[in-house]
Protein backbone atom coordinates (compact mmCIF):
# COMPACT_ATOMS: atom_id res chain seq x y z
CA UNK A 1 -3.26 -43.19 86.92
CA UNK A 2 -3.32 -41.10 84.10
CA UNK A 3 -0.81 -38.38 85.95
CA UNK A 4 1.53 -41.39 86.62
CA UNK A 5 1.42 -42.42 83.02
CA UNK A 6 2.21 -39.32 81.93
CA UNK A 7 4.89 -38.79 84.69
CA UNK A 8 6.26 -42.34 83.51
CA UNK A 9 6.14 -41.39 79.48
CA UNK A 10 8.04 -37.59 80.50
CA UNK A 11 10.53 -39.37 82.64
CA UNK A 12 11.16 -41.68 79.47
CA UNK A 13 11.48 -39.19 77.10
CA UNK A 14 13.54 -36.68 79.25
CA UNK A 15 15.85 -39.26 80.01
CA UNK A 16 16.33 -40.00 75.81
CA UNK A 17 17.04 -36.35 74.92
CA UNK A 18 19.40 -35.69 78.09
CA UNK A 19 21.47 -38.68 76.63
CA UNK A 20 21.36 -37.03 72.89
CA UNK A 21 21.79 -33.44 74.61
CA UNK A 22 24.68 -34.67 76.83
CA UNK A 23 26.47 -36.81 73.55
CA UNK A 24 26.56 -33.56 71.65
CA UNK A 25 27.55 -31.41 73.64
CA UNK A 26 30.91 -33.36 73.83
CA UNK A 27 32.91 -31.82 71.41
CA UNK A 28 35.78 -34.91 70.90
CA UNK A 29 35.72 -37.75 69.36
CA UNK A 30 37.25 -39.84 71.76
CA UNK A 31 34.76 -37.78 74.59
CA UNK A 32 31.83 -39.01 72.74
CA UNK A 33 33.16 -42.97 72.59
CA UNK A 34 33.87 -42.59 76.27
CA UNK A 35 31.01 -41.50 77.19
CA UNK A 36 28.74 -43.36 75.04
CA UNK A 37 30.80 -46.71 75.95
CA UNK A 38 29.73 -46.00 79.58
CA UNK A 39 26.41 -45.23 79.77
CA UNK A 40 24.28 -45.53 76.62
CA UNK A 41 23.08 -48.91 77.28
CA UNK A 42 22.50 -48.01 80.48
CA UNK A 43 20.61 -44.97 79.57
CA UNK A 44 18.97 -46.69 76.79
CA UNK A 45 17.44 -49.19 80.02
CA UNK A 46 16.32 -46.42 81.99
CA UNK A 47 14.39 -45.29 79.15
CA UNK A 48 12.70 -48.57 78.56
CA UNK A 49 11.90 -49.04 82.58
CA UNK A 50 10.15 -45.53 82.38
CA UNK A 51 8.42 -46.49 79.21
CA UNK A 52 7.01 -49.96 80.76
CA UNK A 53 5.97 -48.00 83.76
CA UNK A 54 4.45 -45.66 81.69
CA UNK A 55 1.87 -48.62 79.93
CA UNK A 56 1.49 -50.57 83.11
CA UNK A 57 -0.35 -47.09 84.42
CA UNK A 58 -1.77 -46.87 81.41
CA UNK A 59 -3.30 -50.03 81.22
CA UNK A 60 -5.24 -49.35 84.73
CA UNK A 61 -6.84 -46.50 83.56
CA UNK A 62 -8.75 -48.97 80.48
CA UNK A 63 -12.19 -49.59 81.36
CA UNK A 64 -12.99 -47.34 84.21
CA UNK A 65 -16.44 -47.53 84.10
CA UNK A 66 -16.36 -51.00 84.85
CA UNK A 67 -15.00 -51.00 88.50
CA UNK A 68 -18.10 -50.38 89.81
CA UNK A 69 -19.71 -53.32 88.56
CA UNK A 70 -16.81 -55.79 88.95
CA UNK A 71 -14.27 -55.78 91.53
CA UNK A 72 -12.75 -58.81 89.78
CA UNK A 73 -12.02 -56.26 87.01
CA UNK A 74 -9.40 -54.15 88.65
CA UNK A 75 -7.28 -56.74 89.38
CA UNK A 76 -7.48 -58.58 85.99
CA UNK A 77 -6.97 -55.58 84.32
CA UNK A 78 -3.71 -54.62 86.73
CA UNK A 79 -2.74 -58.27 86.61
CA UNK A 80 -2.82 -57.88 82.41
CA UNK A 81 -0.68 -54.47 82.66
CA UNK A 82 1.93 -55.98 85.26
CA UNK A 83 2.67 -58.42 82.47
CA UNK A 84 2.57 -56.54 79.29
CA UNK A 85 5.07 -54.15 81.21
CA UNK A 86 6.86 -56.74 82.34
CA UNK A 87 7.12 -58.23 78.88
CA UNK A 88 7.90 -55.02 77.16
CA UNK A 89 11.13 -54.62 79.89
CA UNK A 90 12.43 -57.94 79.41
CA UNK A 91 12.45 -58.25 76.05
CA UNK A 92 14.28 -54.91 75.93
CA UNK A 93 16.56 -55.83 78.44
CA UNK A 94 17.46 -58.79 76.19
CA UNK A 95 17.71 -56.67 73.35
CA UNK A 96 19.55 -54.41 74.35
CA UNK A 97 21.97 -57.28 75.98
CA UNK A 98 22.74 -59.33 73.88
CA UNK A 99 21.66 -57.57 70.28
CA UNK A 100 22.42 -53.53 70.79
CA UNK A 101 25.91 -54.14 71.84
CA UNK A 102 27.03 -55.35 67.93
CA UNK A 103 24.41 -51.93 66.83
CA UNK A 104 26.86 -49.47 69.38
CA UNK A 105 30.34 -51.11 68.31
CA UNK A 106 30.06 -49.90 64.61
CA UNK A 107 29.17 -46.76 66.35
CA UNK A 108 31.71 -46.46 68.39
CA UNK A 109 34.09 -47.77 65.24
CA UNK A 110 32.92 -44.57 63.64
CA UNK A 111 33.94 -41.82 66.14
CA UNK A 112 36.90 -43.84 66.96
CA UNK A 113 38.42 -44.16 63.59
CA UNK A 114 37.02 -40.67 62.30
CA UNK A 115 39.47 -37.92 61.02
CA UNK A 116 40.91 -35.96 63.53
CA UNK A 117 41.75 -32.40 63.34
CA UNK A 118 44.73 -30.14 64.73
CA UNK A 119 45.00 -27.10 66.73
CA UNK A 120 46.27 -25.48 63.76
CA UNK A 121 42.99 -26.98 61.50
CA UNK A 122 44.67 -29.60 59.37
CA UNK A 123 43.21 -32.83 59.36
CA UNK A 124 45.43 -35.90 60.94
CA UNK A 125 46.78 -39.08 60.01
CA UNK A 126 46.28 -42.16 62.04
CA UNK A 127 49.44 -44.34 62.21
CA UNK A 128 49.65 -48.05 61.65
CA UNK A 129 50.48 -50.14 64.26
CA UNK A 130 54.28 -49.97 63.08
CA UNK A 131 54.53 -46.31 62.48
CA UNK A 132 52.76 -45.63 66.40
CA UNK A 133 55.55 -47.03 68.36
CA UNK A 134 58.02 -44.27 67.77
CA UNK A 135 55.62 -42.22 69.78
CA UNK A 136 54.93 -44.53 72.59
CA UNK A 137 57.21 -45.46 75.86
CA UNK A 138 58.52 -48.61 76.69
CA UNK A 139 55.44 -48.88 79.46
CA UNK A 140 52.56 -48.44 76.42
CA UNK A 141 54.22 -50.45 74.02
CA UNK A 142 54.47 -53.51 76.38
CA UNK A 143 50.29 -52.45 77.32
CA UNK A 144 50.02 -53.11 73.62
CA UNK A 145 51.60 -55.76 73.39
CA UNK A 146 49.54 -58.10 76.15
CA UNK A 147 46.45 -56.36 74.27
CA UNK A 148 45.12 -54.88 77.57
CA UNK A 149 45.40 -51.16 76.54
CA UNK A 150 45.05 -50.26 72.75
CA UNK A 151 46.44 -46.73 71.67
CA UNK A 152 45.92 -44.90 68.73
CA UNK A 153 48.57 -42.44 67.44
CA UNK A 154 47.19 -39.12 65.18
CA UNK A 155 49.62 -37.20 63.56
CA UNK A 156 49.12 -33.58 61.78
CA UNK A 157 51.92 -34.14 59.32
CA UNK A 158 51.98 -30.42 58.12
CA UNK A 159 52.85 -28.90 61.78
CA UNK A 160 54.26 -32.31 63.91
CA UNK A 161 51.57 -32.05 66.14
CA UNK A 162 50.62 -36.05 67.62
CA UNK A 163 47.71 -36.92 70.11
CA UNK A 164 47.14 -40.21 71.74
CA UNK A 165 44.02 -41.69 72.42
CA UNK A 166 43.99 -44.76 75.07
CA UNK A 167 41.52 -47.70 74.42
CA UNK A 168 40.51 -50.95 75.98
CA UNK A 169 42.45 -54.02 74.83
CA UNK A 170 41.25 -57.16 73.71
CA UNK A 171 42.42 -58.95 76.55
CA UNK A 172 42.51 -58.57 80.28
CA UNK A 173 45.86 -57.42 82.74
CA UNK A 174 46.25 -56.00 85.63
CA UNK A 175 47.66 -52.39 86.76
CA UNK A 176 50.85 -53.34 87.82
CA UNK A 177 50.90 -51.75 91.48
CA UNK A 178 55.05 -51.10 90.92
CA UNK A 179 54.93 -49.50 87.31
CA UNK A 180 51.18 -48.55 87.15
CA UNK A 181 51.08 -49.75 83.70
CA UNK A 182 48.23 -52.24 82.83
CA UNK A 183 50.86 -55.30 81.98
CA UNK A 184 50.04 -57.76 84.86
CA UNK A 185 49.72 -60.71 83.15
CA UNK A 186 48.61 -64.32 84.64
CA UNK A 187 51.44 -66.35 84.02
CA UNK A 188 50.22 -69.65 85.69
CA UNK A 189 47.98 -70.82 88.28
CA UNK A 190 48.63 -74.01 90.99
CA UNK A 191 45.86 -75.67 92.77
CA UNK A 192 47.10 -75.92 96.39
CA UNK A 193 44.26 -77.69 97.58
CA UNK A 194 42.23 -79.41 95.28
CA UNK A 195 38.29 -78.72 95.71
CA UNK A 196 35.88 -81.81 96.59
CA UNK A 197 31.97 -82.22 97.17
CA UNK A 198 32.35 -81.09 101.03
CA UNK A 199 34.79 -78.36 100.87
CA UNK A 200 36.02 -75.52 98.73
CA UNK A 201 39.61 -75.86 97.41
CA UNK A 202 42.39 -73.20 97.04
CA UNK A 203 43.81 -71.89 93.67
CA UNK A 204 47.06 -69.33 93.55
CA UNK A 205 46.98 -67.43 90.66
CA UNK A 206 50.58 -65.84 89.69
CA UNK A 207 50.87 -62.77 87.74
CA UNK A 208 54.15 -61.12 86.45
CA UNK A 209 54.62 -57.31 84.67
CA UNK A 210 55.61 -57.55 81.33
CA UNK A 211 56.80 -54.48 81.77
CA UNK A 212 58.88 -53.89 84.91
CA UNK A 213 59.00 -57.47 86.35
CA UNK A 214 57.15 -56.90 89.19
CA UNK A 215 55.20 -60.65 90.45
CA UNK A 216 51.72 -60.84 92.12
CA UNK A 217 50.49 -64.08 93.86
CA UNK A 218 46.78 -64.01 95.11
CA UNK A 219 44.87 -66.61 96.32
CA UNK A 220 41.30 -67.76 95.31
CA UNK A 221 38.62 -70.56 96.20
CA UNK A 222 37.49 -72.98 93.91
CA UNK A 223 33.95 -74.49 93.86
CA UNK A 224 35.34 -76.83 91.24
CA UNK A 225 37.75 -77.05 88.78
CA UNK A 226 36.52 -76.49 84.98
CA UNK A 227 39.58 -77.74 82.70
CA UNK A 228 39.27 -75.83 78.74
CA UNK A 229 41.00 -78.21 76.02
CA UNK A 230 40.16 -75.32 73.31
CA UNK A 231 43.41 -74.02 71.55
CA UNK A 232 43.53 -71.20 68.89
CA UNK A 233 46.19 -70.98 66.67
CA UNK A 234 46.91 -69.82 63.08
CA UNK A 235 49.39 -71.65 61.05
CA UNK A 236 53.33 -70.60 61.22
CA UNK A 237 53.16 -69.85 57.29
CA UNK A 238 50.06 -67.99 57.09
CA UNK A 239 51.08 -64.87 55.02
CA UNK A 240 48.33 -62.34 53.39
CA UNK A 241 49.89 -62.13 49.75
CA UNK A 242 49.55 -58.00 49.50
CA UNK A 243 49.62 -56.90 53.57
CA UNK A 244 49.92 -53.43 52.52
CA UNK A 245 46.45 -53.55 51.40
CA UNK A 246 44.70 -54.76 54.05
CA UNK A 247 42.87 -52.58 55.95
CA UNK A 248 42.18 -54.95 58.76
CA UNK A 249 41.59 -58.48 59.81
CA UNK A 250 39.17 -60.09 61.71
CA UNK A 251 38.81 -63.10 64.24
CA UNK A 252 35.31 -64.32 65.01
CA UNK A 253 35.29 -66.73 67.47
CA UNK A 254 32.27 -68.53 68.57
CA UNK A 255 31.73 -70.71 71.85
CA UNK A 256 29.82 -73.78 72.51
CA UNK A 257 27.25 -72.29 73.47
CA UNK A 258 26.66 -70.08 70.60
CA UNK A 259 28.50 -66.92 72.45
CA UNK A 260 30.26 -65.08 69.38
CA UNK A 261 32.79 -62.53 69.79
CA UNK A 262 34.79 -60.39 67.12
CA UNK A 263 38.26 -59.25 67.30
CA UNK A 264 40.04 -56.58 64.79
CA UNK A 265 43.27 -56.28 64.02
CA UNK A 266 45.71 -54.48 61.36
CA UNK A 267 47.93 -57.22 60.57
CA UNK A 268 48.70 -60.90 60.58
CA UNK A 269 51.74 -60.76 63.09
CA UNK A 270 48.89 -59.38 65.63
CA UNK A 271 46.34 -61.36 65.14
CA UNK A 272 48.61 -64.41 65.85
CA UNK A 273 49.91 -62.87 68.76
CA UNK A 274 46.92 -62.15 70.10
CA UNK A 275 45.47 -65.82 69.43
CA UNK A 276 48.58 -67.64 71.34
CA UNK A 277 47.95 -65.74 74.36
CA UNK A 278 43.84 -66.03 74.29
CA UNK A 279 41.83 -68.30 76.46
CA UNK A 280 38.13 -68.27 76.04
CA UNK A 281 37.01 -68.98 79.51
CA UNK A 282 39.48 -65.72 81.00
CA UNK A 283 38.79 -63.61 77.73
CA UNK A 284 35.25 -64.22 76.28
């Protein structure tokens, strides 16, 4: 038991400092956000799992010189360190659920909105939202603009040198399978057959590229139908007196049942955009 404990507590630490080793090693900014995005949590579990493992073999080595006497022992004592490793996973599974998540955004904030530098050495500008679109095609601008894709334009102003970095939207489309851009967008859906206690009903969903035109129709089943009367809107005259000095905005929106999400934006005119084309049961 002792071996497997320490097996268990090697695995768990090896696991941390590959994760560290591997982030630094990664020499952009936008390498490290990827990265991290897609596997620190999932690192971060693997860590705890070996950890927990680690005590619950632990735990079975406690009172050795007992066994003899009591039988009764052993499996009290591996009952106890079942459930203390048990505890120790699920409450870290929760944590890092539901709590870690908000702790790795304003890390991922950071590398994503630190200074870039040029292949000549100077350090680059990130363009505003207006400034970007000069350097974007007709296919990214519309990605933008359905909030599926979000790209952020750096600029070396001494030498003209510009990189684009592509980012996950707010909301969800589609690759359109005609243009390949991510601007399949559900227009509407019609219930063909409406769903009742003994059998499933049939929903069509229709989607439509905001880009190139292109139209999707896909059928689904329906267990039952879940109708949401929530709206979001801001008001037609809401104006920020002194735009030029905001750095951002943000939208905190919070269901029901207490689920709270946060969306940033540079500017009014995309924030309301954003909120006439949001639906909380598609987009939460």
């Amino acid at each position: 038991m002792y071996i497997l404990a320490g097996l268990s507590l090697a695995m768990s630490l090896g696991i941390f400092l590959y994760h560290k080793i591997k982030v630094a090693a990664i020499k952009t900014y936008k390498g490290k956000y990827d990265y991290i995005l897609m596997n620190q949590v999932r690192a971060y579990q693997y860590v705890v799992y070996a950890f927990a493992a680690a005590l619950f073999f632990y735990g079975n080595t406690i009172g050795d010189a007992f066994i003899v006497k009591s039988i009764v022992y052993v499996f009290v004592r591996a009952f106890i360190s079942l459930c203390v490793a048990t505890l120790v996973a699920y409450v870290s599974y929760l944590i890092l659920k539901f709590y870690y998540p908000g702790v790795m955004d304003k890390q991922l904030r950071k590398l994503r909105y630190a200074p870039r530098i040029s292949s000549a050495g100077n350090e680059m500008r990130l363009l505003s939202e207006e400034e970007e679109d000069v350097h974007l095609d007709a296919g990214m601008q519309a990605e933008e603009n359905v909030f599926s894709v979000d790209y952020d334009v750096w600029v070396d102003e001494k030498t003209g040198e510009v990189k684009i970095e592509k980012y996950a939207g707010y909301l969800e489309a589609l690759e359109c399978g005609s243009c390949g851009f991510k601007t399949l967008t559900l227009q509407s859906e019609e219930i063909v057959k409406p769903a009742t206690e003994k059998e499933e009903g049939e929903l069509i969903r229709h989607y439509k590229c905001k880009y190139c035109g292109a139209e999707r129709h896909t059928k689904y089943p329906i267990a039952r139908i879940i109708k949401s009367e929530s709206e979001y809107k801001l008001p037609d005259d809401y104006v920020l007196k002194g735009q030029r000095k905001v750095k951002s905005i943000m939208i905190e929106i919070i269901s029901t049942k207490g689920d709270k999400k946060e969306y940033f934006f540079q500017n009014t005119k995309q924030a309301s955009e954003f909120l006439a084309q949001f639906d909380f049961d598609k987009d939460a």
